[in-house]
Protein backbone atom coordinates (compact mmCIF):
# COMPACT_ATOMS: atom_id res chain seq x y z
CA UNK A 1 0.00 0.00 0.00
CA UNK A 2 1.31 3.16 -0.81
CA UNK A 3 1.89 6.11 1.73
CA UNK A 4 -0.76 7.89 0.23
CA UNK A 5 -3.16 5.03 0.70
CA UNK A 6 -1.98 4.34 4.04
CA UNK A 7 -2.77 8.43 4.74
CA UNK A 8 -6.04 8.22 2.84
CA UNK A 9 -7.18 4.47 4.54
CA UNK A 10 -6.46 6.24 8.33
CA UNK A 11 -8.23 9.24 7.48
CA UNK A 12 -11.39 7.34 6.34
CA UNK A 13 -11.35 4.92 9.23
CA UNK A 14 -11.15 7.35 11.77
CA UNK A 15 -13.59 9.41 10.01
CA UNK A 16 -16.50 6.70 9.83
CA UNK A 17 -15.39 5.10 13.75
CA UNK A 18 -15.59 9.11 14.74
CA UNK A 19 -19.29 9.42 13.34
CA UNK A 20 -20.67 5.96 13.43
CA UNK A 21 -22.98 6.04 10.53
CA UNK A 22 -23.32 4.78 6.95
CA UNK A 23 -22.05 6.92 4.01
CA UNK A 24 -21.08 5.99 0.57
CA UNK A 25 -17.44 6.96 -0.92
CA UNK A 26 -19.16 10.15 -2.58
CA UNK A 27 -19.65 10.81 1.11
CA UNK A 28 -16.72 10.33 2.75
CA UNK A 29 -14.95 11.62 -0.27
CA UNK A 30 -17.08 15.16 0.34
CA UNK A 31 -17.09 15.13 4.16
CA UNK A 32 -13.17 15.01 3.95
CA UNK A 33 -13.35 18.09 2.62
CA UNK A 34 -11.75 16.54 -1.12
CA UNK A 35 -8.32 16.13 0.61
CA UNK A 36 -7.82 12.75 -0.90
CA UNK A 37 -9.00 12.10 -4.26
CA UNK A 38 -12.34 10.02 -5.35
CA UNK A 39 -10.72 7.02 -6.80
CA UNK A 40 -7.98 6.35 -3.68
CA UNK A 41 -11.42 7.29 -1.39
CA UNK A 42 -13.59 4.92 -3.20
CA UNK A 43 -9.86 1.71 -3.19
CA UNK A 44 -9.65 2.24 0.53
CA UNK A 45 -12.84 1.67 1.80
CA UNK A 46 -13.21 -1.56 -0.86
CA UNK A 47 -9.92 -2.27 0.62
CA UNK A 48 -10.97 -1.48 4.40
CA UNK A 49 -14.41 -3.40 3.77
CA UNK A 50 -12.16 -6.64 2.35
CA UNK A 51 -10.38 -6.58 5.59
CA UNK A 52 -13.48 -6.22 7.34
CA UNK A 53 -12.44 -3.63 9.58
CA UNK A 54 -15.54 -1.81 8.04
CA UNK A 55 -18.84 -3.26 6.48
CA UNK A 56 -20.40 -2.36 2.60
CA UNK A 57 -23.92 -2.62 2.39
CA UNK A 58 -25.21 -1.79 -1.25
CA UNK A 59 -28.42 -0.49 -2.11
CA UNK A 60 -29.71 -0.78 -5.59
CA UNK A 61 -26.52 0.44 -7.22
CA UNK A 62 -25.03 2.18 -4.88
CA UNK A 63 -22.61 0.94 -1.55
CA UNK A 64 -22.74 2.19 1.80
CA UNK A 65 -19.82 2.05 3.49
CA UNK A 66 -20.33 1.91 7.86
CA UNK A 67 -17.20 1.14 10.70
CA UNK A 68 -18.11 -2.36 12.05
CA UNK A 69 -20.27 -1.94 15.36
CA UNK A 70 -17.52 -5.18 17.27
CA UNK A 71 -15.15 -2.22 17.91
CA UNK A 72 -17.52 -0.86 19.87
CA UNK A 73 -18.76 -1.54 23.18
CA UNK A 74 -22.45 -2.88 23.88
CA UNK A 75 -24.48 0.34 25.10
CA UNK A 76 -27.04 -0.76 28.01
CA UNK A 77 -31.25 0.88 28.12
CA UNK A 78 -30.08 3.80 30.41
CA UNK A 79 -26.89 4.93 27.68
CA UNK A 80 -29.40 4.88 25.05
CA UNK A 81 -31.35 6.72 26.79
CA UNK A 82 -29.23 9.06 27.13
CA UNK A 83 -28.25 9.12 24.08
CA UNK A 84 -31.23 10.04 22.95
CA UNK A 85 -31.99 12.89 24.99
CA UNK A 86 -28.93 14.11 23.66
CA UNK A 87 -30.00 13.93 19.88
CA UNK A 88 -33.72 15.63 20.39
CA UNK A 89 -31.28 18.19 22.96
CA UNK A 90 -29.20 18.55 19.65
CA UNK A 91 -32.10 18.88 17.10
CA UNK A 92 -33.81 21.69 19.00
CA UNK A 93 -30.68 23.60 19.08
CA UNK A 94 -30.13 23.08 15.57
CA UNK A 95 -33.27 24.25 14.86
CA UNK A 96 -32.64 27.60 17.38
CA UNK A 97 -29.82 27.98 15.25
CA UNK A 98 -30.49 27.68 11.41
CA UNK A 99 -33.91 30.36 13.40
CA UNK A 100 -31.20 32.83 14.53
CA UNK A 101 -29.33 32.66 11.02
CA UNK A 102 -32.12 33.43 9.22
CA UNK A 103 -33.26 36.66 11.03
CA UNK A 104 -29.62 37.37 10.89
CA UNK A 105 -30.02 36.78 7.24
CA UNK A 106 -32.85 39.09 7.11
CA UNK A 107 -30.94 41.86 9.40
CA UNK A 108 -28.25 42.03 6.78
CA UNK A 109 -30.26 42.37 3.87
CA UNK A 110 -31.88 45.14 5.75
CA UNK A 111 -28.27 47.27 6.09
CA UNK A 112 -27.34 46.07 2.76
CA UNK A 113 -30.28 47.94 0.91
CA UNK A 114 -29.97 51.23 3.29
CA UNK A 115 -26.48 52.50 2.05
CA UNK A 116 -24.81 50.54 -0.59
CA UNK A 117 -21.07 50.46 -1.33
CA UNK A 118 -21.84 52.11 -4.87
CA UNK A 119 -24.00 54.57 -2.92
CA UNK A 120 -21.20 55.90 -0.59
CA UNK A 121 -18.89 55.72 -3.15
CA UNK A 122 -21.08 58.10 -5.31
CA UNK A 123 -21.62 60.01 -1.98
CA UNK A 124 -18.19 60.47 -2.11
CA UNK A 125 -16.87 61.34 -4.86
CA UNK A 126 -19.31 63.75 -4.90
CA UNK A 127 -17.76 65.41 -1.79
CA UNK A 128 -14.73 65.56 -2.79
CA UNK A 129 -15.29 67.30 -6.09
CA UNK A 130 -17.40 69.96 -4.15
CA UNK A 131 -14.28 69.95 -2.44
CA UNK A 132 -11.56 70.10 -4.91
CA UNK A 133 -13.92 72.93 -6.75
CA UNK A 134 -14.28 75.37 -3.99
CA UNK A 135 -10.21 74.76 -2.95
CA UNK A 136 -9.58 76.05 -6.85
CA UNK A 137 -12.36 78.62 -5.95
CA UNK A 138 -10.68 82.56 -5.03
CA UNK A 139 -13.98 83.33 -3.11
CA UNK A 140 -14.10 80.67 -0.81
CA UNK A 141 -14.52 81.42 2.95
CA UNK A 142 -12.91 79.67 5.69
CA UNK A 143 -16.61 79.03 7.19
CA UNK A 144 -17.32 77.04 3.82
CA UNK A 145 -14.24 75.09 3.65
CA UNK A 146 -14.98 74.00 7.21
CA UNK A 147 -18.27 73.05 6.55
CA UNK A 148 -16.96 70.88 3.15
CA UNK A 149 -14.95 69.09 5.01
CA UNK A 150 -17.32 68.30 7.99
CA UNK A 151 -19.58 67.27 5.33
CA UNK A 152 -16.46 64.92 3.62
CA UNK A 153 -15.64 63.63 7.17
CA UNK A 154 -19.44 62.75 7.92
CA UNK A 155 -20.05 61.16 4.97
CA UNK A 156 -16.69 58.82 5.08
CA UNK A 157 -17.63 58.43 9.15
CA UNK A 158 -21.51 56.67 7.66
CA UNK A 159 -19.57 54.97 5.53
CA UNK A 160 -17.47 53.07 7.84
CA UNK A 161 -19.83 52.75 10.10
CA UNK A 162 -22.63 51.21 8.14
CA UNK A 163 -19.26 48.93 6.60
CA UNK A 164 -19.22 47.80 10.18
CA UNK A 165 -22.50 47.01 10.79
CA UNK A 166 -22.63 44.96 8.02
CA UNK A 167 -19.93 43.15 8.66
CA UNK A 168 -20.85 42.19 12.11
CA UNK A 169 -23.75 40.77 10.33
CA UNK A 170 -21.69 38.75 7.96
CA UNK A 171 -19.42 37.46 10.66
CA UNK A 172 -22.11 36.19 12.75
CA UNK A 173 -23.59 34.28 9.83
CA UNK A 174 -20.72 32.80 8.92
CA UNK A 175 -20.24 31.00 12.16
CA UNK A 176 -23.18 28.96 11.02
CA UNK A 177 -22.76 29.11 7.04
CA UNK A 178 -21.84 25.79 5.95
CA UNK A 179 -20.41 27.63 2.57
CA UNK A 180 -17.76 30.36 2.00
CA UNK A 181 -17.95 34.36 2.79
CA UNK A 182 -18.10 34.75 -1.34
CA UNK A 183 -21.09 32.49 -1.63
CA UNK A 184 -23.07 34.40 0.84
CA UNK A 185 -21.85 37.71 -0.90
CA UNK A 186 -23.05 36.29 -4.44
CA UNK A 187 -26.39 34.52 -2.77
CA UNK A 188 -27.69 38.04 -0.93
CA UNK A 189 -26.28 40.41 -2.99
CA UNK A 190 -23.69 42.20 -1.50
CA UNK A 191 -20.52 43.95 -3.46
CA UNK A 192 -18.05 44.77 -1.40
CA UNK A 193 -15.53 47.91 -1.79
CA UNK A 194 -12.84 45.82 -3.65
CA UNK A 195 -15.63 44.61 -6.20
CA UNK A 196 -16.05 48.31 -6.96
CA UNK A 197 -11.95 49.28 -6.67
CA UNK A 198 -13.07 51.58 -3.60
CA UNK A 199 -9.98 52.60 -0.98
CA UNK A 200 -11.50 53.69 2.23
CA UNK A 201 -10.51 56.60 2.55
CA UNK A 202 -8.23 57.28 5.91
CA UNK A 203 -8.79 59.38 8.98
């Protein structure tokens, strides 16, 4: 067996004796997040089952692959129980969970659609033409260069703020977003500064 067999065959064997529960190589090969590749996925656990250190079941055409239950030790009524009050435990917090991400969902669609990034960057540059206009200006007072640059200040101040906000959002989804930060982007809509070549501008 090669060393990347031997890699691939430990990886899937303390995968499937970690979770205790049937998948097929498609499966595994997914849940292992594609480190090893389909074909050495699908040779180990043919080679695992052979050595029936794990059982193959097959259903119509496809094989389920599950760690064989001897390695483990008999579970009496009262573990089962347990066990069980543990999974419904698990389900409703689950449930709490996938509630919480959608209303944080909805909360960042909400700050999304009140001040876009192509909004403040129109806001902006807006701003700071006013701004380079009435520097070039010879009539300009000191009272209305002050008040320019409160406005420029203000405007880059909402910007980072509501940038915040929304990322707070984004964070807190993520922690129970089974896909990547791009995904959720592309799925609620959101373009970011970089998408637009923004700079922030600095304090």
């Amino acid at each position: 067996m090669s060393k990347k067999d031997s890699e691939a065959t430990a990886d899937i064997l303390s995968y499937l004796k970690s979770q205790n529960r049937p998948y097929s190589a498609v499966d595994v090969f997914n849940n292992l997040h594609k480190k090893h590749g389909k074909t050495v996925v699908t040779r180990c656990l043919e080679q695992l089952a052979a050595a029936e250190k794990i059982k193959e079941k097959t259903y119509g055409k496809q094989k389920v692959y599950v760690i064989d239950q001897s390695q483990f030790e008999a579970v009496d009524d009262n573990e089962l129980k347990k066990l069980d009050g543990m999974v419904v435990s698990l389900t409703k917090e689950g449930r709490q969970l996938e509630e919480e991400c959608r209303v944080q969902e909805h909360e960042l669609k909400a700050l999304s659609t009140v001040l876009t990034t192509e909004e403040a960057e129109s806001q902006l540059k807006q701003i700071t033409s006013e701004c380079d206009l009435m520097s070039n200006a010879q009539n300009i007072t000191p009272e209305e260069k002050d008040k320019i640059c409160k406005d420029h200040l203000a405007a880059v101040k909402e910007w980072r703020k509501r940038k915040r906000m929304v990322m707070d959002v984004v964070n807190s989804i993520m922690e129970g977003y089974p896909k990547s930060k791009k995904h959720l982007y592309e799925e609620v809509g959101i373009e970011t500064d970089e998408d637009c070549g923004v700079v922030m501008a600095k304090d």
